[in-house]
C-alpha atoms as a PDB file:
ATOM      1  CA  UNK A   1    -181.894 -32.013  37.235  1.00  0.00           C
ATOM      2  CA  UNK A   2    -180.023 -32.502  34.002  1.00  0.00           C
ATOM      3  CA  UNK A   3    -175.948 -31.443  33.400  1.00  0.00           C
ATOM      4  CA  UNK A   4    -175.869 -27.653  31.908  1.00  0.00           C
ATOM      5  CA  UNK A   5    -175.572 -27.792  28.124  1.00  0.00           C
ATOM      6  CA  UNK A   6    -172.292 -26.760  28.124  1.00  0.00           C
ATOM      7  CA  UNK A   7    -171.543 -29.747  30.012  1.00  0.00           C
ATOM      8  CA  UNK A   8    -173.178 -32.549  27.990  1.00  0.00           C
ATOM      9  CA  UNK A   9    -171.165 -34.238  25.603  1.00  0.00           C
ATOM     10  CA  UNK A  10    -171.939 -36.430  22.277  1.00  0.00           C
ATOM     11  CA  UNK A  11    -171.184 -39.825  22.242  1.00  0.00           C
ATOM     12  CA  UNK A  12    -167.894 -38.418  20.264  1.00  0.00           C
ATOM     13  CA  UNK A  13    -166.638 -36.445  23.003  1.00  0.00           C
ATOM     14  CA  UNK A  14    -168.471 -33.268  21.731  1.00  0.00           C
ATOM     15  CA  UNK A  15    -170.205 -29.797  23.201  1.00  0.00           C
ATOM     16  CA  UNK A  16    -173.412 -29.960  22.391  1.00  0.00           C
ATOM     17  CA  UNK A  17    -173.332 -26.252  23.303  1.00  0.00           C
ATOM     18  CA  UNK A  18    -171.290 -26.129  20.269  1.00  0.00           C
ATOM     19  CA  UNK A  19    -174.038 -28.265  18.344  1.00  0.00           C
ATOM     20  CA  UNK A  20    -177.455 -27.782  16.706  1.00  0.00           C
ATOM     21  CA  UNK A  21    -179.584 -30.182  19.101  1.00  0.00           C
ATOM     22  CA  UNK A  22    -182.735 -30.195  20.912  1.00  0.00           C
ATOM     23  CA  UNK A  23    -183.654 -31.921  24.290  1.00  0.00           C
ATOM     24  CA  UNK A  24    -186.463 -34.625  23.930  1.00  0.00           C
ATOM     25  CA  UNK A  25    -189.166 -35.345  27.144  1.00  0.00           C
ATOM     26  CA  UNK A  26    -186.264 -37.741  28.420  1.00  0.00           C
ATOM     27  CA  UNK A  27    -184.078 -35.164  28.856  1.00  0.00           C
ATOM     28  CA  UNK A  28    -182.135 -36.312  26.340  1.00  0.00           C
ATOM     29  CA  UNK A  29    -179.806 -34.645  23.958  1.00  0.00           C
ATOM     30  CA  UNK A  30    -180.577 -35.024  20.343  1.00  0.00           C
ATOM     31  CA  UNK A  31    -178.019 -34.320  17.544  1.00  0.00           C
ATOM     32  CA  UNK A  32    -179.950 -32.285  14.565  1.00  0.00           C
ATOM     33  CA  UNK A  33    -179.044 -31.481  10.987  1.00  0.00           C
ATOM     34  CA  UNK A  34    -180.280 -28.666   8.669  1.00  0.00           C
ATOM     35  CA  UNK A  35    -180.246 -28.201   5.146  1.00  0.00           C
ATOM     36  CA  UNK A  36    -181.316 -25.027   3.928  1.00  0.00           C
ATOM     37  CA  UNK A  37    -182.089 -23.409   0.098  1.00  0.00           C
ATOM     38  CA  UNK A  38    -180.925 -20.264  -1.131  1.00  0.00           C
ATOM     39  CA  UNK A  39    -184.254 -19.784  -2.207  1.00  0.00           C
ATOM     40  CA  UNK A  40    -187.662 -19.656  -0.377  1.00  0.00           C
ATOM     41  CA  UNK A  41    -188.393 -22.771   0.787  1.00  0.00           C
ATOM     42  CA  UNK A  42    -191.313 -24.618  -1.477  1.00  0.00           C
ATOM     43  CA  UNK A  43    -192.285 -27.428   1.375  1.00  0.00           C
ATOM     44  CA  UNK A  44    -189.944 -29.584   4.619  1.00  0.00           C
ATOM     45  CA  UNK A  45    -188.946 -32.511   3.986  1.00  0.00           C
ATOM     46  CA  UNK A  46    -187.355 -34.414   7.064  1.00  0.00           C
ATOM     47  CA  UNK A  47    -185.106 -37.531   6.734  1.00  0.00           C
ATOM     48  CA  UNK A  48    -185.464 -40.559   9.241  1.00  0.00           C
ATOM     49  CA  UNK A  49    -182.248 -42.667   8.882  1.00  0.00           C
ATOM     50  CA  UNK A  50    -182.496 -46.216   9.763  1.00  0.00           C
ATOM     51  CA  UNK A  51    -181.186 -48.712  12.115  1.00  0.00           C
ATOM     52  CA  UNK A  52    -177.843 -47.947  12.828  1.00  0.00           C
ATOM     53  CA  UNK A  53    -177.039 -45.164  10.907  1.00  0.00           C
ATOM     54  CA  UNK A  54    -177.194 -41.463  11.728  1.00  0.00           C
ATOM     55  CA  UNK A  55    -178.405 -37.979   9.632  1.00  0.00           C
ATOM     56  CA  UNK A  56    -174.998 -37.368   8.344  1.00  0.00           C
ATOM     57  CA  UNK A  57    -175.284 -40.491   5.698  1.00  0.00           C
ATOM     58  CA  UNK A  58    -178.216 -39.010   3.820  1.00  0.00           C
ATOM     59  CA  UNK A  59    -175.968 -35.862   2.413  1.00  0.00           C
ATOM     60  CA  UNK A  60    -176.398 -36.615  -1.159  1.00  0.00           C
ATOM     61  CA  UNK A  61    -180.533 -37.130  -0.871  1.00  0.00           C
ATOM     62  CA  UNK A  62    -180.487 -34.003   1.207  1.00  0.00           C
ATOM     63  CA  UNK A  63    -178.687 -31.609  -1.388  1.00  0.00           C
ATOM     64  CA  UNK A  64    -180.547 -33.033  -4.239  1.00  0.00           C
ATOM     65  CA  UNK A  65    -184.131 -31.870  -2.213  1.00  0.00           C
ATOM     66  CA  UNK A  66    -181.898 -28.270  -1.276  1.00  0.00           C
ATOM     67  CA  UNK A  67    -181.464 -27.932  -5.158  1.00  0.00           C
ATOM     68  CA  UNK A  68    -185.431 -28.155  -5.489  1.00  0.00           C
ATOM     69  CA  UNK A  69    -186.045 -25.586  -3.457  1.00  0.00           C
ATOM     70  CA  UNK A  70    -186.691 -27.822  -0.507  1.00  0.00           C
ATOM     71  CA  UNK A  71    -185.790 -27.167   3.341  1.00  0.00           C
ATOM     72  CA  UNK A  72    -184.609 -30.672   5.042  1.00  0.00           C
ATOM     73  CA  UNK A  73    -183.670 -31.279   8.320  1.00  0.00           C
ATOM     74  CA  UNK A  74    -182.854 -34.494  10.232  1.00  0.00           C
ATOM     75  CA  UNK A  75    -182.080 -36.031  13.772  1.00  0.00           C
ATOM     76  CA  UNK A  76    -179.800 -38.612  14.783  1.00  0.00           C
ATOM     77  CA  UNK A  77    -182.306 -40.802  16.606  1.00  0.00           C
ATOM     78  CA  UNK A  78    -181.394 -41.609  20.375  1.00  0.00           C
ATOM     79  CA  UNK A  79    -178.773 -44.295  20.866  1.00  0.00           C
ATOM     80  CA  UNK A  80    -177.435 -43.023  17.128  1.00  0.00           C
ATOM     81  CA  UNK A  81    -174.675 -41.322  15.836  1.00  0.00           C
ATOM     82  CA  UNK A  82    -174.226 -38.174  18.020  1.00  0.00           C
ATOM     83  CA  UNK A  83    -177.385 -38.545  20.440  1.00  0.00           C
ATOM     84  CA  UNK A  84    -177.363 -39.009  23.654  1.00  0.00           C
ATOM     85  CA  UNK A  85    -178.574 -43.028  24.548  1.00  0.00           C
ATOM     86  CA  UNK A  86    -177.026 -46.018  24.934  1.00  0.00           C
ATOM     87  CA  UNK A  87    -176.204 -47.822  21.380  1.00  0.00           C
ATOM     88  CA  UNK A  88    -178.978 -49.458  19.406  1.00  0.00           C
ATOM     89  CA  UNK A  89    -181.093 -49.583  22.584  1.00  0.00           C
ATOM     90  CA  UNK A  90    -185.031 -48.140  23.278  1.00  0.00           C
ATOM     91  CA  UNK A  91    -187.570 -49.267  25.642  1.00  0.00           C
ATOM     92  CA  UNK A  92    -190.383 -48.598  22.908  1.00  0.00           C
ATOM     93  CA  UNK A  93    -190.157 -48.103  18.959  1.00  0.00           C
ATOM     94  CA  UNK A  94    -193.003 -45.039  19.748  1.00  0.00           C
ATOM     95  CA  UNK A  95    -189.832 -42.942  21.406  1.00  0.00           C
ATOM     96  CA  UNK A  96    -188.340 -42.633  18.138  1.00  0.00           C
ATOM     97  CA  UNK A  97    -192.106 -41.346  16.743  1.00  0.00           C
ATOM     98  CA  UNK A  98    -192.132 -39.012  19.935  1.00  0.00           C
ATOM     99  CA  UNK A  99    -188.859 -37.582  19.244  1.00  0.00           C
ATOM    100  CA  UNK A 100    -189.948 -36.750  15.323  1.00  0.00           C
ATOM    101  CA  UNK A 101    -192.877 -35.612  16.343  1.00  0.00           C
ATOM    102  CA  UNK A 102    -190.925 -33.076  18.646  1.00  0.00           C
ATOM    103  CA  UNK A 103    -188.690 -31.940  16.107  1.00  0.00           C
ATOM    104  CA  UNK A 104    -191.854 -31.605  13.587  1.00  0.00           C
ATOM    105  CA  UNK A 105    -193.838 -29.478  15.537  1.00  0.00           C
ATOM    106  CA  UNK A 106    -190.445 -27.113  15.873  1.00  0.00           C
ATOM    107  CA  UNK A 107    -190.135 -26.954  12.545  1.00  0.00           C
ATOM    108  CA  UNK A 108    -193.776 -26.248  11.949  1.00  0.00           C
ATOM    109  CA  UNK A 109    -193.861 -23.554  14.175  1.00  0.00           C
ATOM    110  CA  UNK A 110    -191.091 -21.624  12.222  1.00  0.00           C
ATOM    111  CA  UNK A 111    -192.843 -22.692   8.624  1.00  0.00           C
ATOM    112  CA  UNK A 112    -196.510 -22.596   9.533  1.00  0.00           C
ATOM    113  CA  UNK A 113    -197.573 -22.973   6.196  1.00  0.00           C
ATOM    114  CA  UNK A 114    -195.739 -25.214   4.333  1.00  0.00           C
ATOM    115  CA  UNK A 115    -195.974 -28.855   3.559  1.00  0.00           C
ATOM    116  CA  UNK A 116    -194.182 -31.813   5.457  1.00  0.00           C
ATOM    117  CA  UNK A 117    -193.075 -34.364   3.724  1.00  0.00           C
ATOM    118  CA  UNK A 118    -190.873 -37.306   5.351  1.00  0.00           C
ATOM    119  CA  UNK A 119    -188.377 -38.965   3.890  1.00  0.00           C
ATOM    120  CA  UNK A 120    -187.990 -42.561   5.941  1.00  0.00           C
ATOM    121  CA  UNK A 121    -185.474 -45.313   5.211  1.00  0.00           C
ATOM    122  CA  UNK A 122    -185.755 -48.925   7.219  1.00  0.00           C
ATOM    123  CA  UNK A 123    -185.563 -49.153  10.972  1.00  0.00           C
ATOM    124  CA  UNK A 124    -186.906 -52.563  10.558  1.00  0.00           C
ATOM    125  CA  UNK A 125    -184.204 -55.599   9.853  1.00  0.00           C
ATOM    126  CA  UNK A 126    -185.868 -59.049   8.846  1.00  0.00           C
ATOM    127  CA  UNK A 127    -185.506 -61.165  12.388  1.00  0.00           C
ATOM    128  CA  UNK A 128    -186.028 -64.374  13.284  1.00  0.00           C
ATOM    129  CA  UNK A 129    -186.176 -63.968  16.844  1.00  0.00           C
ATOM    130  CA  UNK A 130    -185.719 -66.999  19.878  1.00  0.00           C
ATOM    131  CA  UNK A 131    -187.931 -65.637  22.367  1.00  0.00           C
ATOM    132  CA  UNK A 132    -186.285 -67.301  25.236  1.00  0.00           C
ATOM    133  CA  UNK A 133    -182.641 -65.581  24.267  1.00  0.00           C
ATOM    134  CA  UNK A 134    -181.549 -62.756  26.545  1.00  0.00           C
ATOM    135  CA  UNK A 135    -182.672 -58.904  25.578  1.00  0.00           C
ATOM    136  CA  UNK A 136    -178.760 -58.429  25.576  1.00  0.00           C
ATOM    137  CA  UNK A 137    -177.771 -61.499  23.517  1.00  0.00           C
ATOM    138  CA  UNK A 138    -176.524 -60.773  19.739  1.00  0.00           C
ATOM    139  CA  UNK A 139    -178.041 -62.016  16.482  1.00  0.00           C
ATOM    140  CA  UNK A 140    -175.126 -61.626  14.352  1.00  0.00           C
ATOM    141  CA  UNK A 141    -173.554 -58.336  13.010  1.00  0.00           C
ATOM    142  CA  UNK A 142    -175.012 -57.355   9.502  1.00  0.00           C
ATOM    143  CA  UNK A 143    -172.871 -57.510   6.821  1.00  0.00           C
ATOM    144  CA  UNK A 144    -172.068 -53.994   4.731  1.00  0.00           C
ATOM    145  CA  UNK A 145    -171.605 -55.509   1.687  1.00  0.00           C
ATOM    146  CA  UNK A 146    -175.716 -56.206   1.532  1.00  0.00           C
ATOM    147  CA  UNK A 147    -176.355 -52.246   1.829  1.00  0.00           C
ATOM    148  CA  UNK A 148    -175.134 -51.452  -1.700  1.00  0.00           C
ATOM    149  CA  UNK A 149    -173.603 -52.664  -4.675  1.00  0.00           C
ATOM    150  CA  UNK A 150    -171.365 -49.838  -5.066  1.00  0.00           C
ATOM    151  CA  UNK A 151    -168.273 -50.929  -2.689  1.00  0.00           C
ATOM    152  CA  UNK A 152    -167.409 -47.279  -2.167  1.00  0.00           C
ATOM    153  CA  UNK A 153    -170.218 -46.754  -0.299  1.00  0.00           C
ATOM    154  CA  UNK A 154    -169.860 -50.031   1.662  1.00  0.00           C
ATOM    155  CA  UNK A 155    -165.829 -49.075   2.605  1.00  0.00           C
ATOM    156  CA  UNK A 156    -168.061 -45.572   3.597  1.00  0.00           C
ATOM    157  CA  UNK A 157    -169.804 -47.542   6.238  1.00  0.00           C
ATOM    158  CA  UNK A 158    -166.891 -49.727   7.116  1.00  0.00           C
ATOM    159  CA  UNK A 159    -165.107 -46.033   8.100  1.00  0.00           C
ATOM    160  CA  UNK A 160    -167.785 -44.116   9.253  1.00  0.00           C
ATOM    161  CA  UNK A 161    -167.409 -44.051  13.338  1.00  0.00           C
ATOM    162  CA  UNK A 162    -170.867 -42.533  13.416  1.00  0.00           C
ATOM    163  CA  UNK A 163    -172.380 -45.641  12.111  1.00  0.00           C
ATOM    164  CA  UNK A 164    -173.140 -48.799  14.410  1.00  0.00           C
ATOM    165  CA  UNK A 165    -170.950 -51.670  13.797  1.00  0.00           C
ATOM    166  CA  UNK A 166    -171.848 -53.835  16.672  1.00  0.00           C
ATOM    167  CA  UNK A 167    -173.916 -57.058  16.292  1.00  0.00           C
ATOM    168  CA  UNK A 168    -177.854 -56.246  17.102  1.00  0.00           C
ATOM    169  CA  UNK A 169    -179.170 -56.987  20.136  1.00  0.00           C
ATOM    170  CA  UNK A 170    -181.872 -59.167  20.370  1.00  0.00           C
ATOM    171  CA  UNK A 171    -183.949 -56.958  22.652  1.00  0.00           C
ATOM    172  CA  UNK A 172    -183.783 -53.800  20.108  1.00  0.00           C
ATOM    173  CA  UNK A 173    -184.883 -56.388  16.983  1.00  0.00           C
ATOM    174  CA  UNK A 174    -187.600 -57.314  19.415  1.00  0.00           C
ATOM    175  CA  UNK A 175    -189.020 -53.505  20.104  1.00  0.00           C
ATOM    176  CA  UNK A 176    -188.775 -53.087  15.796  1.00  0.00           C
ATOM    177  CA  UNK A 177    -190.872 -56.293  15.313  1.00  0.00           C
ATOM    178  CA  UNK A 178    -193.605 -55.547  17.835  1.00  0.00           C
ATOM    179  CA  UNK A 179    -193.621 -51.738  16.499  1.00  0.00           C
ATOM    180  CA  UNK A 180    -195.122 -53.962  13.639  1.00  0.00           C
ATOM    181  CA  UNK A 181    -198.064 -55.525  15.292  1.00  0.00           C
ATOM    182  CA  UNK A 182    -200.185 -52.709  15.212  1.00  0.00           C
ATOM    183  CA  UNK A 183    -199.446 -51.806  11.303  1.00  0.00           C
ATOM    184  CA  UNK A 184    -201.959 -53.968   9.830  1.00  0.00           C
ATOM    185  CA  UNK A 185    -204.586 -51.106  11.893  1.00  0.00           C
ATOM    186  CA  UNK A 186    -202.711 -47.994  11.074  1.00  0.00           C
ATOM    187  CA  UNK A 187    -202.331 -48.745   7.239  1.00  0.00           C
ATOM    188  CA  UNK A 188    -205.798 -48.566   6.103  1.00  0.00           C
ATOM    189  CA  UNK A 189    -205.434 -45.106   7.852  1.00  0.00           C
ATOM    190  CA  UNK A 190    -203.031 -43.684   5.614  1.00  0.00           C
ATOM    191  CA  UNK A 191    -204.643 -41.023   2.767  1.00  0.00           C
ATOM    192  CA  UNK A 192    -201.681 -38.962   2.366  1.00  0.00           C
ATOM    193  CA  UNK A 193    -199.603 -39.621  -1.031  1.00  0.00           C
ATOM    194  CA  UNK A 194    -197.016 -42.203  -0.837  1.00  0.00           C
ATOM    195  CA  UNK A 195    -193.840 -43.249  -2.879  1.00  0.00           C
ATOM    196  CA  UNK A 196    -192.596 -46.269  -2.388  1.00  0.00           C
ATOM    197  CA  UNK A 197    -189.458 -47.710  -3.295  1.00  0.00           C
ATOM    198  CA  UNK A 198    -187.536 -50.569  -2.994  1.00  0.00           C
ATOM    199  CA  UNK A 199    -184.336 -52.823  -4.353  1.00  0.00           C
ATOM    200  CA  UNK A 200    -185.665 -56.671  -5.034  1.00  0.00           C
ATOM    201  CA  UNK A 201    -182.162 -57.611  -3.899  1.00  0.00           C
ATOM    202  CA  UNK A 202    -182.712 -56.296  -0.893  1.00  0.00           C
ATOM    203  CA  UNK A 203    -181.040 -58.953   1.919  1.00  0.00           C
ATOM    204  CA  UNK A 204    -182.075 -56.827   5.285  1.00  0.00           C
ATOM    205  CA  UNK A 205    -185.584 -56.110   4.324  1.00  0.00           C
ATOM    206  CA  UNK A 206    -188.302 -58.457   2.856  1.00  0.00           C
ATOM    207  CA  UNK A 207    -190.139 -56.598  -0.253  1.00  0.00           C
ATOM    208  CA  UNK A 208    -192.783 -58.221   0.379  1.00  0.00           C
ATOM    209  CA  UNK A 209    -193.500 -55.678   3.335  1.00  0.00           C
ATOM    210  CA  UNK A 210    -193.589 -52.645   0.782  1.00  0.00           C
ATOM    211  CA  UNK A 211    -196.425 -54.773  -1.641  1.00  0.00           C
ATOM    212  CA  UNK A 212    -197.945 -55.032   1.576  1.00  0.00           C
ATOM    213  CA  UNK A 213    -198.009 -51.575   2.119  1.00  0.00           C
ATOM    214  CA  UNK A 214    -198.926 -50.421  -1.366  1.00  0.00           C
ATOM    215  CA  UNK A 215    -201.752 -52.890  -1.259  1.00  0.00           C
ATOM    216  CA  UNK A 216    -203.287 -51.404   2.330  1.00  0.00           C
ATOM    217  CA  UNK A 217    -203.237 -48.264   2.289  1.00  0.00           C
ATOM    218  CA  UNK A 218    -206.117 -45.943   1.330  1.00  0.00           C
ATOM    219  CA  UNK A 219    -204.268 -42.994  -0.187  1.00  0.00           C
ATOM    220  CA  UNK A 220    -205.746 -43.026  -4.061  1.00  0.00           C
ATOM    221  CA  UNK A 221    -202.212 -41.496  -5.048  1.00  0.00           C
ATOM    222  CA  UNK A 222    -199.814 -44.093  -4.220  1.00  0.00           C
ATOM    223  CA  UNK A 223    -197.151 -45.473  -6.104  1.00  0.00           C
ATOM    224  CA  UNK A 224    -194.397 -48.277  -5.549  1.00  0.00           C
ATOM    225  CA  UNK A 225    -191.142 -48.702  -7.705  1.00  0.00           C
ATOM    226  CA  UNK A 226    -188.981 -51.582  -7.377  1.00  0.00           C
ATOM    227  CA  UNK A 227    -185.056 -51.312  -8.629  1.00  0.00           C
ATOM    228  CA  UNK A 228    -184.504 -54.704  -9.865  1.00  0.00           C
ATOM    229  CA  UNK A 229    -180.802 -56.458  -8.842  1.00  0.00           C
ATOM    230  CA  UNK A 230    -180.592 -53.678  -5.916  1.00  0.00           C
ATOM    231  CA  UNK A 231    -179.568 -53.770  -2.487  1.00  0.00           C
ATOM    232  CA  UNK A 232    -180.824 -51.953   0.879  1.00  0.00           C
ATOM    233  CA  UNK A 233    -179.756 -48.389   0.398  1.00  0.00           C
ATOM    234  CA  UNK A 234    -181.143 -47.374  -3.252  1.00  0.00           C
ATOM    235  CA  UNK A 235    -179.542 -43.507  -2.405  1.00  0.00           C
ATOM    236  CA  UNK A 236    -175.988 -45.537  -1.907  1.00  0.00           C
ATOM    237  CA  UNK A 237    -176.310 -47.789  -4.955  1.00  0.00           C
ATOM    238  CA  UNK A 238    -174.593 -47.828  -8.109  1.00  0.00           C
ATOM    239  CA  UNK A 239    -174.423 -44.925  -9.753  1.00  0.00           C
ATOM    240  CA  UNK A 240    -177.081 -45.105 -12.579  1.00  0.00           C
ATOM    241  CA  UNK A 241    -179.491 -46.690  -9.912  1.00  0.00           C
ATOM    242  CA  UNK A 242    -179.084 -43.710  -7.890  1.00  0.00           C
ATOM    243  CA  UNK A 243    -180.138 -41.024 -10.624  1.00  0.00           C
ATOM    244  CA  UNK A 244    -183.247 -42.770 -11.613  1.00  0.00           C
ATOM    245  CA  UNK A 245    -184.060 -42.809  -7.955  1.00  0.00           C
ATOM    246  CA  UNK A 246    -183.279 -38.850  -7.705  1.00  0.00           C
ATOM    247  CA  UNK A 247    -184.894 -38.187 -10.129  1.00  0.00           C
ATOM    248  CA  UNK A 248    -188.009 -40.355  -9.619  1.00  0.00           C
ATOM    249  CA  UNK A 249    -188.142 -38.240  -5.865  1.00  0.00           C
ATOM    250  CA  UNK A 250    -187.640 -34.896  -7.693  1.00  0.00           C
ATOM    251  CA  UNK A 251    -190.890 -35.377 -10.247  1.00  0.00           C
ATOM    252  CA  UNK A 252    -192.727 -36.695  -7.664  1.00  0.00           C
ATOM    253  CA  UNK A 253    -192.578 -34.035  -5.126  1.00  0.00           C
ATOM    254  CA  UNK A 254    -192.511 -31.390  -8.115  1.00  0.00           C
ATOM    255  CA  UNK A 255    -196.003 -33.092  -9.093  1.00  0.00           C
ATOM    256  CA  UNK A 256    -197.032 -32.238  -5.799  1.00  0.00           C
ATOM    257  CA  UNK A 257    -195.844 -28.602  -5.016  1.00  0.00           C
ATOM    258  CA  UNK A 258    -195.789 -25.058  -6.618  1.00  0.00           C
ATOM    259  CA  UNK A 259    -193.154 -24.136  -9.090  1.00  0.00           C
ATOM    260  CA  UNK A 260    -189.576 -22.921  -7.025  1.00  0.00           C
ATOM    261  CA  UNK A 261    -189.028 -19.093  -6.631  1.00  0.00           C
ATOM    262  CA  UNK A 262    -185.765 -18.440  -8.199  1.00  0.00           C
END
């Protein structure tokens, strides 16, 4: 039997009694965040934060999708930010896609007719990997200043408690990498529209994995952008990076929707 809600506590020290959550099949307690428009709601759009971070660090992307009409909502995945779960630790990459699928089919039973659209950033670092080291072992702790060029943003991360700053455990790069194995069978799947983009600067993940994607996937509308000179986070990077990428996301869904209701 699981503690009463009013007895569970975040990571942080928190009710979540006191805090918009939901309880995955674990039993778990999972931290949610809602953005919501003024006006009726043109289509969901749900934000999976990567490795590390937590919901909270996608405010700017979220009110620029609230301002076009857009209803967004977010988790903190388990073992991030204020979920439940030990730190940067899963038994299997699919609990994450359990978890979202969860929350999705919440969210689609209060909007039964409108679009989903996700919004994912990396939960994949570029690891070589000893296979003889210890699950617990660390491979280093990844440095900030790769995220973005904008050193704002990296002293952000440096402050943020929310965020991880622990060195990665070699048995959570190992459940990311074999998350990948299957990909190569999954792609060729995909029909929905994509947008893909991505910073050639980019130090934590290998563009070559988004060329990869463009080039397997079936969708026939599918499009990939690459930021030249930019680092990981493209919605944290200098400031003239980060309005072409706004505004590439804004004509792209707007291509795809009906006109807002205002």
């Amino acid at each position: 039997m699981h503690q009463k809600t009013q007895d569970r506590l975040t990571p942080q020290g928190l009710h979540y009694s006191d805090l918009r959550h939901f309880v995955n099949e674990d039993g778990n307690y999972l931290y949610c965040r809602y953005w919501e428009p003024t006006t009726p709601p043109r289509a969901l759009v749900m934000i999976l934060h990567g490795a590390g971070e937590h919901s909270g660090a996608y405010g700017n992307v979220a009110t620029m999708l609230v301002n076009q009409s857009l209803f967004v909502f977010s988790h903190d995945h388990i073992g991030h930010g204020q979920s439940e779960g030990q730190r940067l630790s899963v038994s299997n990459f699919s609990v994450y896609v359990r978890d979202c699928l969860q929350h999705i089919d919440m969210m689609k039973r209060r909007f039964p007719d409108l679009k989903i659209f996700l919004l994912a950033h990396s939960m994949v670092f570029c690891t070589k990997l000893l296979c003889h080291l210890m699950p617990n072992m660390t491979l280093g702790v990844m440095n900030p200043q790769w995220l973005s060029r904008d050193e704002k943003e990296v002293q952000n991360f440096y402050e943020d408690p929310l965020c991880y700053h622990g060195g990665m455990k070699v048995g959570f790069a190992a459940v990311l990498l074999n998350a990948l194995t299957g990909l190569e069978n999954i792609l060729p799947t995909i029909t929905a529209p994509v947008l893909l983009l991505h910073g050639d600067a980019d130090k934590l993940c290998d563009i070559k994995g988004s060329h990869i994607m463009y080039e397997m996937v079936t969708s026939t509308d599918r499009t990939l952008k690459v930021f030249e000179e930019s680092f990981h986070q493209l919605h944290k990077e200098l400031p003239e990076v980060v309005k072409e990428v706004f505004s590439l996301i804004q004509t792209w869904l707007n291509d795809r929707l009906p006109p807002a209701n205002v």
